[in-house]
Each structure stands twice: as C-alpha cells, then as structure tokens.
C-alpha atoms as a PDB file:
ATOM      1  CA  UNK A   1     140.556  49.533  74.197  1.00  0.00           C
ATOM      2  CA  UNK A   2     141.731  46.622  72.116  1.00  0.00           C
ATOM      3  CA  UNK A   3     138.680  44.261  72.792  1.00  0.00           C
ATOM      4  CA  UNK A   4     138.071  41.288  70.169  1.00  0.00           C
ATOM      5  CA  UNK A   5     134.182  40.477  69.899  1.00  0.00           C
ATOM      6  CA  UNK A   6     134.883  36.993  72.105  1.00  0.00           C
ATOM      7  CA  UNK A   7     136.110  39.232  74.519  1.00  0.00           C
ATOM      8  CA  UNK A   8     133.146  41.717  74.035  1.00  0.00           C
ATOM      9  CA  UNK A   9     130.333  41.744  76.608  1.00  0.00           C
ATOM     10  CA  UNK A  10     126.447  42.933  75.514  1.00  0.00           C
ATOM     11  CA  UNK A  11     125.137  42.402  78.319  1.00  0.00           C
ATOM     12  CA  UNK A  12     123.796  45.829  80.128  1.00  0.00           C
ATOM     13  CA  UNK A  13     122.597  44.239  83.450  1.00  0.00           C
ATOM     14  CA  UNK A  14     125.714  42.094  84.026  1.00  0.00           C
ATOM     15  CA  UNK A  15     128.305  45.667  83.044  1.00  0.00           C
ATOM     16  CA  UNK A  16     126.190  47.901  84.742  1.00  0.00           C
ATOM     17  CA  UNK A  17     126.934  45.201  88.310  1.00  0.00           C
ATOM     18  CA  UNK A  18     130.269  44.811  87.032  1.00  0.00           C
ATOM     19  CA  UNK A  19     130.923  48.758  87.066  1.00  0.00           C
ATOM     20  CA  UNK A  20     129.081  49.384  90.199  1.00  0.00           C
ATOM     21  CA  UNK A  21     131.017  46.342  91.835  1.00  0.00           C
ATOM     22  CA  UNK A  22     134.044  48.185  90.969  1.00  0.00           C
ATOM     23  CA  UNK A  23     133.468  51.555  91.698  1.00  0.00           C
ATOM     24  CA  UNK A  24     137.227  52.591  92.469  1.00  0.00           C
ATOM     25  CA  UNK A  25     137.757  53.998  89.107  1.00  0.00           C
ATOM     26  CA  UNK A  26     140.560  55.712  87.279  1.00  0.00           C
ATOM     27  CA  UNK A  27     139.224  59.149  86.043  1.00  0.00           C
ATOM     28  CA  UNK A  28     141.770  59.713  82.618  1.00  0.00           C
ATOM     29  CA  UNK A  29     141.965  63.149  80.224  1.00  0.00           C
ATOM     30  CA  UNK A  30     144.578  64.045  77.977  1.00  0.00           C
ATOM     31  CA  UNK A  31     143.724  67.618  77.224  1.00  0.00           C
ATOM     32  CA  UNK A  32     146.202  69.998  75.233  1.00  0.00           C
ATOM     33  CA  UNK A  33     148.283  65.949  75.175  1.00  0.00           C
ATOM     34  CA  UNK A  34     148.907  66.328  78.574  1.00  0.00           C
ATOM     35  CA  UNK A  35     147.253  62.801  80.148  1.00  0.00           C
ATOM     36  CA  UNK A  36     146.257  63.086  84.020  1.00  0.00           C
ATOM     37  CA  UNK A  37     144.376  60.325  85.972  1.00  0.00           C
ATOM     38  CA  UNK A  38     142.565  60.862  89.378  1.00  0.00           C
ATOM     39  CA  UNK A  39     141.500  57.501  91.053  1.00  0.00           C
ATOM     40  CA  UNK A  40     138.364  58.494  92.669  1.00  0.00           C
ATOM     41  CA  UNK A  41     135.260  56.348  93.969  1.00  0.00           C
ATOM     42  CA  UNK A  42     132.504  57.045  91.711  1.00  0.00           C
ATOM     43  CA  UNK A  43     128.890  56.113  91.231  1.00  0.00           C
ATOM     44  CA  UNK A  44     126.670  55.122  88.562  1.00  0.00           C
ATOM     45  CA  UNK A  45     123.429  56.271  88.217  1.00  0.00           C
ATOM     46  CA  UNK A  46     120.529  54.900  85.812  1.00  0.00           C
ATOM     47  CA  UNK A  47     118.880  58.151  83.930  1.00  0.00           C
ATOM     48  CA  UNK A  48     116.169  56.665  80.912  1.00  0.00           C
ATOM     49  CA  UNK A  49     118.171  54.779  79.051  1.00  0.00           C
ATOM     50  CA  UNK A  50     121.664  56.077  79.540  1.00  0.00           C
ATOM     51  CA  UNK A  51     123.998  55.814  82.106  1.00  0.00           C
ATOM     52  CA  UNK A  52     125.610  59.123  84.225  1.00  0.00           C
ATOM     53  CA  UNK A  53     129.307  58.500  86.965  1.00  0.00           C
ATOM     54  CA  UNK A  54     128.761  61.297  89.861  1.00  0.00           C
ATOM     55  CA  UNK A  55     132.406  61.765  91.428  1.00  0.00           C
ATOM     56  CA  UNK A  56     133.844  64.931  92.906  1.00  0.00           C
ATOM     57  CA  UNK A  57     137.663  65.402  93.468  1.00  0.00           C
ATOM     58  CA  UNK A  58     139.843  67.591  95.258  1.00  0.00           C
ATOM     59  CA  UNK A  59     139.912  71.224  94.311  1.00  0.00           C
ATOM     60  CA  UNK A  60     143.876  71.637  94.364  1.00  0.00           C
ATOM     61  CA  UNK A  61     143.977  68.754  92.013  1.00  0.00           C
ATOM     62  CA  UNK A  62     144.665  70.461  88.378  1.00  0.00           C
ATOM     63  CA  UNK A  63     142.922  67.979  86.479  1.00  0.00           C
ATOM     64  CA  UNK A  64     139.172  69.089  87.216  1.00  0.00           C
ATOM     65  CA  UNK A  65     140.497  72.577  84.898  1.00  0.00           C
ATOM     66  CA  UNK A  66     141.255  70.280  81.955  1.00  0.00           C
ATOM     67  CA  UNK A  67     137.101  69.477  82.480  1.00  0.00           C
ATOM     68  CA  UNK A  68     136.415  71.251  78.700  1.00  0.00           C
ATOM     69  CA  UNK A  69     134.769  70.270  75.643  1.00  0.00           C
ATOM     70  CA  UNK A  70     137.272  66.822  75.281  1.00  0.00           C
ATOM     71  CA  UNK A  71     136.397  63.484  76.014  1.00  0.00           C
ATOM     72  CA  UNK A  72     137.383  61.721  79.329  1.00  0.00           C
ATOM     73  CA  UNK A  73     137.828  57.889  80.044  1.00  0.00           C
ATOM     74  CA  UNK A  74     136.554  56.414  82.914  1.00  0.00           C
ATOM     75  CA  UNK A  75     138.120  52.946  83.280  1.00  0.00           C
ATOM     76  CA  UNK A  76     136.508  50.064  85.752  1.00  0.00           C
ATOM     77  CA  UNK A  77     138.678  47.562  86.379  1.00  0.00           C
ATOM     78  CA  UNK A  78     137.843  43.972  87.917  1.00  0.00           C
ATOM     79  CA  UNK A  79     139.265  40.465  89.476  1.00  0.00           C
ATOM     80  CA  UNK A  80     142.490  39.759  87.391  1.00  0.00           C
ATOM     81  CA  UNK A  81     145.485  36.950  87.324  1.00  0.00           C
ATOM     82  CA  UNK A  82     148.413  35.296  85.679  1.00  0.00           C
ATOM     83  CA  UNK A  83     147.917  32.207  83.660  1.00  0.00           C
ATOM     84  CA  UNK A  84     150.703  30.007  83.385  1.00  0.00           C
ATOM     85  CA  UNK A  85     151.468  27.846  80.234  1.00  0.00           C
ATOM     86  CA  UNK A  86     151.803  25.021  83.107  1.00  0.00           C
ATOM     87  CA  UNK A  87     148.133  24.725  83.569  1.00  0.00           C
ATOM     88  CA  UNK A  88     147.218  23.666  79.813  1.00  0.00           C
ATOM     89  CA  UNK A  89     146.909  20.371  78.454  1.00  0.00           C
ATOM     90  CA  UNK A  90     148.566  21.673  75.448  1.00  0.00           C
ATOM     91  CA  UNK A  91     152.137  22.626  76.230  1.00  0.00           C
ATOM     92  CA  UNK A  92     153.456  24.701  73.522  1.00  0.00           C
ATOM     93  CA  UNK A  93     151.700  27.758  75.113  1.00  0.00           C
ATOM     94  CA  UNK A  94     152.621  30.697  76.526  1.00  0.00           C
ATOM     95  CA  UNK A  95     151.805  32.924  79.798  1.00  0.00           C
ATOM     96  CA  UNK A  96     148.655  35.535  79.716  1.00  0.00           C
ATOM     97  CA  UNK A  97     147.060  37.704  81.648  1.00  0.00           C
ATOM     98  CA  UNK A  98     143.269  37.218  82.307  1.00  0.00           C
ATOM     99  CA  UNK A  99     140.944  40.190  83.373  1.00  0.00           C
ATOM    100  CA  UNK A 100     137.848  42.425  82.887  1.00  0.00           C
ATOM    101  CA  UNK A 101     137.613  45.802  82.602  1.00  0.00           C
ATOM    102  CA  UNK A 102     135.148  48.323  81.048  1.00  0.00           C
ATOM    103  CA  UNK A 103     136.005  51.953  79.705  1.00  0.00           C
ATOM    104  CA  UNK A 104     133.587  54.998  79.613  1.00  0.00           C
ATOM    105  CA  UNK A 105     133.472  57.540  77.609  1.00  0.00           C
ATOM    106  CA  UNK A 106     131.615  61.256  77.988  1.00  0.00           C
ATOM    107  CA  UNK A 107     132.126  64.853  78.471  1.00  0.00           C
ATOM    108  CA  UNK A 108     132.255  66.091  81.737  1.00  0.00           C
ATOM    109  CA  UNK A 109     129.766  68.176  83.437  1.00  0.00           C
ATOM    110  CA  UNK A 110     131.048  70.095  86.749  1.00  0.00           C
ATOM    111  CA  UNK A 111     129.980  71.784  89.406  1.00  0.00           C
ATOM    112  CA  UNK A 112     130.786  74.849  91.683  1.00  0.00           C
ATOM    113  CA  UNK A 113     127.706  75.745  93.591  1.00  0.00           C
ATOM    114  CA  UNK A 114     127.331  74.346  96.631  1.00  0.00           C
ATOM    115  CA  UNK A 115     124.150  73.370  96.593  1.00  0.00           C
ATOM    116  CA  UNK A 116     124.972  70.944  93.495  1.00  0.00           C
ATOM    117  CA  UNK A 117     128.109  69.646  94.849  1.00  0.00           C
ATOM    118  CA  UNK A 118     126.258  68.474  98.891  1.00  0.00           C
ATOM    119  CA  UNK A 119     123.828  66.560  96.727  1.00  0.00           C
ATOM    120  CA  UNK A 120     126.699  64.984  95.081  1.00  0.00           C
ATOM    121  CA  UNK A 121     128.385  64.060  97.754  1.00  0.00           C
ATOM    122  CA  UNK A 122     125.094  62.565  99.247  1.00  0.00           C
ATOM    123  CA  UNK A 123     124.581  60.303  97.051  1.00  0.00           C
ATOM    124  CA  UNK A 124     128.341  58.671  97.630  1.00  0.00           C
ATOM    125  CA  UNK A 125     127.679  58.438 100.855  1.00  0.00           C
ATOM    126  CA  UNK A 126     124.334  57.034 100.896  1.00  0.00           C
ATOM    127  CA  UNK A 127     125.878  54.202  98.473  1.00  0.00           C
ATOM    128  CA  UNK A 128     129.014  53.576 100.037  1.00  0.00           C
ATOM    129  CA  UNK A 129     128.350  54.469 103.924  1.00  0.00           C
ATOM    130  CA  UNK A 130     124.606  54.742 104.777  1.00  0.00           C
ATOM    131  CA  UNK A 131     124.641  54.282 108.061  1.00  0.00           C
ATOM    132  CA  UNK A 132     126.600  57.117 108.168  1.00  0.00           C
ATOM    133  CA  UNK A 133     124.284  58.954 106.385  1.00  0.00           C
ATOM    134  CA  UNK A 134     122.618  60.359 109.463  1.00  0.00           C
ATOM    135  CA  UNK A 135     125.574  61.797 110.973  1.00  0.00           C
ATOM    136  CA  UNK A 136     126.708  63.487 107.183  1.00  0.00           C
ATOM    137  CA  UNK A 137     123.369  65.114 107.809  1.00  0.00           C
ATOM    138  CA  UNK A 138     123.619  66.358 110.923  1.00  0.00           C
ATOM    139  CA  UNK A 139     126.964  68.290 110.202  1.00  0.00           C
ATOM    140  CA  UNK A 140     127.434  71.609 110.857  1.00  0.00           C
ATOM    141  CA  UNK A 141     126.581  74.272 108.095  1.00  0.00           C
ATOM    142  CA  UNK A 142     129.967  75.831 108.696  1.00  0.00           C
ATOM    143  CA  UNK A 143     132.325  72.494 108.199  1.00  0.00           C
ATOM    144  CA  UNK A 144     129.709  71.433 105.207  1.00  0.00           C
ATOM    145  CA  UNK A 145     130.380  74.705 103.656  1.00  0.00           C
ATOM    146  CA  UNK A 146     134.388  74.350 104.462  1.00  0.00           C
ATOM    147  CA  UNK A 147     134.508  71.014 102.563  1.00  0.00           C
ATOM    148  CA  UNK A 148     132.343  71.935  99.897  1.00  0.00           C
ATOM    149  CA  UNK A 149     134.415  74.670  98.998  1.00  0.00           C
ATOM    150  CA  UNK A 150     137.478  72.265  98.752  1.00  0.00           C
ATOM    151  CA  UNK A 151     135.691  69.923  96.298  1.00  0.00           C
ATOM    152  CA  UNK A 152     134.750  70.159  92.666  1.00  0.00           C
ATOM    153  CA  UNK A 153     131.593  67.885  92.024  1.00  0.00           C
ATOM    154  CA  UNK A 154     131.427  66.448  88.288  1.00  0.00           C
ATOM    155  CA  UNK A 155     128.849  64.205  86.440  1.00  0.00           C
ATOM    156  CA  UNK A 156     129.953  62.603  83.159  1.00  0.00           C
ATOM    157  CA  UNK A 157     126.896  60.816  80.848  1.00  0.00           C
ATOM    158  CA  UNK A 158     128.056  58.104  79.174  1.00  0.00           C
ATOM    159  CA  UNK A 159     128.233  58.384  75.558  1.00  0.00           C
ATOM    160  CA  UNK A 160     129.756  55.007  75.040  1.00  0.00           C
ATOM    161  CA  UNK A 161     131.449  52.005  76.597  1.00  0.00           C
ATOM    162  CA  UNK A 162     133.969  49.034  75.500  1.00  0.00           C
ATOM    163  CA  UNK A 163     133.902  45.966  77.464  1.00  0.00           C
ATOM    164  CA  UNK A 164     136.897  43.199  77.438  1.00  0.00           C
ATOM    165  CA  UNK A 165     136.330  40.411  79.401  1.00  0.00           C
ATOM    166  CA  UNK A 166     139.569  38.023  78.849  1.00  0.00           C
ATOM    167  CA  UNK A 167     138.881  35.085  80.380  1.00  0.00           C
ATOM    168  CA  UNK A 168     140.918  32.616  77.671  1.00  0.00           C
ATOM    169  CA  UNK A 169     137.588  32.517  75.775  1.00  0.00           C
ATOM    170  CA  UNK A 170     139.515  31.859  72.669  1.00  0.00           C
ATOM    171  CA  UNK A 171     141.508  28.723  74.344  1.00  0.00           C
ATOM    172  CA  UNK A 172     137.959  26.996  73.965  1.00  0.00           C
ATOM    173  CA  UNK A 173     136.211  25.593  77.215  1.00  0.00           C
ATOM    174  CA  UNK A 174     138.702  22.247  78.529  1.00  0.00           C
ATOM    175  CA  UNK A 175     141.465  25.002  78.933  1.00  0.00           C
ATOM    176  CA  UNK A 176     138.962  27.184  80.322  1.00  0.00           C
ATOM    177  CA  UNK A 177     138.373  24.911  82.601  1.00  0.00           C
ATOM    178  CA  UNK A 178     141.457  24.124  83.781  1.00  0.00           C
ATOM    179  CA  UNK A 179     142.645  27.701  84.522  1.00  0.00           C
ATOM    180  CA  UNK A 180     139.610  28.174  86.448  1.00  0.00           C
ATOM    181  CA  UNK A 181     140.366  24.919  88.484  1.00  0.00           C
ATOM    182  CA  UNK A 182     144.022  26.138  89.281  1.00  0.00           C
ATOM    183  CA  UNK A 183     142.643  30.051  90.065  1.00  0.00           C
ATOM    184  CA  UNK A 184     140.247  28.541  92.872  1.00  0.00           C
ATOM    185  CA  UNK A 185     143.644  26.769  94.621  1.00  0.00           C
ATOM    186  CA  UNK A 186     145.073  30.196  94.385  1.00  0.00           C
ATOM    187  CA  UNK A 187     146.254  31.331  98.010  1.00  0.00           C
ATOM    188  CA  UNK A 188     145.509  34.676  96.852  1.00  0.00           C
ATOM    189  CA  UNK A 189     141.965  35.902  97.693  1.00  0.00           C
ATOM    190  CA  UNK A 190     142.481  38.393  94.325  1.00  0.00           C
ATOM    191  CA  UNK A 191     142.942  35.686  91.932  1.00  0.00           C
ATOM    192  CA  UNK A 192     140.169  33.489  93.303  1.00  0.00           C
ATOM    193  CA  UNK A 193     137.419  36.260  92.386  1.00  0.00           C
ATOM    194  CA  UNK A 194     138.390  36.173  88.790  1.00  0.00           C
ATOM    195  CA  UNK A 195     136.943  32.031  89.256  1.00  0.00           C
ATOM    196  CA  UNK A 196     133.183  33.006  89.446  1.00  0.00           C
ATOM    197  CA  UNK A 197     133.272  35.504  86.352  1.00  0.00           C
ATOM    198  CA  UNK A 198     135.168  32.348  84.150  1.00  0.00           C
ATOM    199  CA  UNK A 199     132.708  30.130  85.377  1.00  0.00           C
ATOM    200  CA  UNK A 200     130.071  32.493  84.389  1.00  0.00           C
ATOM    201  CA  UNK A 201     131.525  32.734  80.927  1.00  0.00           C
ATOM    202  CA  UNK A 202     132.367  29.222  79.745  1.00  0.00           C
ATOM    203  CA  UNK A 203     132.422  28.820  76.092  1.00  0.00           C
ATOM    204  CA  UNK A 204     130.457  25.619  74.793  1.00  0.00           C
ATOM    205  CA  UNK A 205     133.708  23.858  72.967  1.00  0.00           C
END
C-alpha cells in the first residue's frame, strides 16, 4: 500500500484497536494471478509478540483451495470521507479522500478437523456475540457437526503490516482543523467517525 511516513502509524496499541474496531475485513489472494477476496469477520488474537486473524469461510467458496505457500492480504478498513477544496482557507486546492486503513500480510494456516475448526468458531462468537455463547454451547452434536463440515477454519500470523492513516496530515494543522470542523456538521453518521481519529492526529503546524 502506497503509505508516505506522515501517513504511517507506529503505534501497536492504537492499530491493534483500530483492527479489532474494524473487524469486517476483506480476505485478498492472487494465487496462479487469479485475485479473489472473501469479506469475512475476523479476529485478532495477541500470541508473544506477534499478532494471528482466526476467520473461517464457507466451504463451497473456491478461495480457501488457493490457501498454499503464497502470501494473502488482509485489509482493515476504517471511518472515511470526501474533502472538498471548499473547506480550505487556501483556494487553489483540490478534492481528496481522507481514510485509514491497515493491510496484513501472512501465510495462511487452515483447518479441516473438526475439533480445530468448533474452537475457531468459539472464539468469534465469544467476541462478537457472548451472550450467545451459552446457547452455541448447548447445540446439538449433530447440527455442530453439520456446520462444521460446511466451514473451512483458517489462522493467518502476521508477518507484517502497512498502516496509512490520511487524515490531510500534510495540509499542516489550520486545514486540519477545518476539515475536521466541517466532518462533525456532516449529516452522515459515517463521515462524523473519521472526526475523533483527525482530532487524535493533529499535526503541531
């Protein structure tokens, strides 16, 4: 991903909540230069000092047999909104786009045996719905093993990441500041969560 270094974030704690809080992601391979992309929710899991995405997909989806030896890309993608040359005290601008995202990369690991893909699907359901966790539990052995066998479970360990978090850095902070002021009129709830992350990410000058 095309990510200049203003645009960069180093900051594990803050991408690890940013991934987590947008844990809808868009599963990408391009094996034998044939891209696919599943959109799947996914979770992230802390192991030492790296980071692991559990996700399982549907079995009649081809991609999971283009799981070999290649890399995937795992791409988390946040708040985002137009920004109109209107809002600038400088008028010879031009419109942009500002957003975050974050792309992982790793080699996938899957999984067949039911055993291995129940306790992935556990722990998406204990993240995203535990108080239904009880009743996931409680279901039968003969509907568990039905769905299980329509499911391949995958991990992938993260052997890298690129950040870009384009939030007009490079405008310097008075622009900044005025796109931020004219995203939190926004009627749209979608633009208005891009305000906080700005905010967050003010330049000094």
């Amino acid at each position: 991903m095309y990510s200049p270094s203003y645009n960069q974030v180093e900051n594990r704690a803050e991408v690890l909540e940013f991934m987590r809080a947008n844990d809808f992601a868009v599963v990408v391979t391009a094996t034998a230069g044939e891209p696919r992309a599943s959109h799947l929710p996914v979770l992230v899991e802390e192991r030492g000092e790296g980071l692991v995405i559990v996700a399982h997909m549907a079995k009649n989806n081809p991609q999971w047999e283009t799981f070999f030896d290649d890399e995937v890309l795992v791409i988390f993608h946040g708040p985002h909104a137009y920004v109109s040359p209107r809002w600038y005290d400088e008028k010879e601008r031009v419109p942009t786009w500002n957003y975050a995202s974050v792309h992982a990369y790793g080699k996938v690991k899957a999984f067949h045996d039911p055993t291995s893909k129940q306790a992935a699907v556990a722990k998406l359901v204990a993240h995203h719905d535990p108080k239904w966790q009880a009743d996931f539990e409680k279901l039968s052995p003969a509907y568990m093993e039905g769905m299980l066998a329509g499911i391949v479970a995958f991990e992938i360990p993260v052997d890298r990441l690129e950040t870009r978090w384009k939030l007009s850095q490079n405008r310097g902070r008075r622009e900044m500041e005025l796109i931020t002021a004219e995203l939190d009129k926004s009627p749209f709830a979608a633009e208005r969560e891009l305000v906080p992350l700005m905010r967050r990410h003010l330049v000094e000058k």
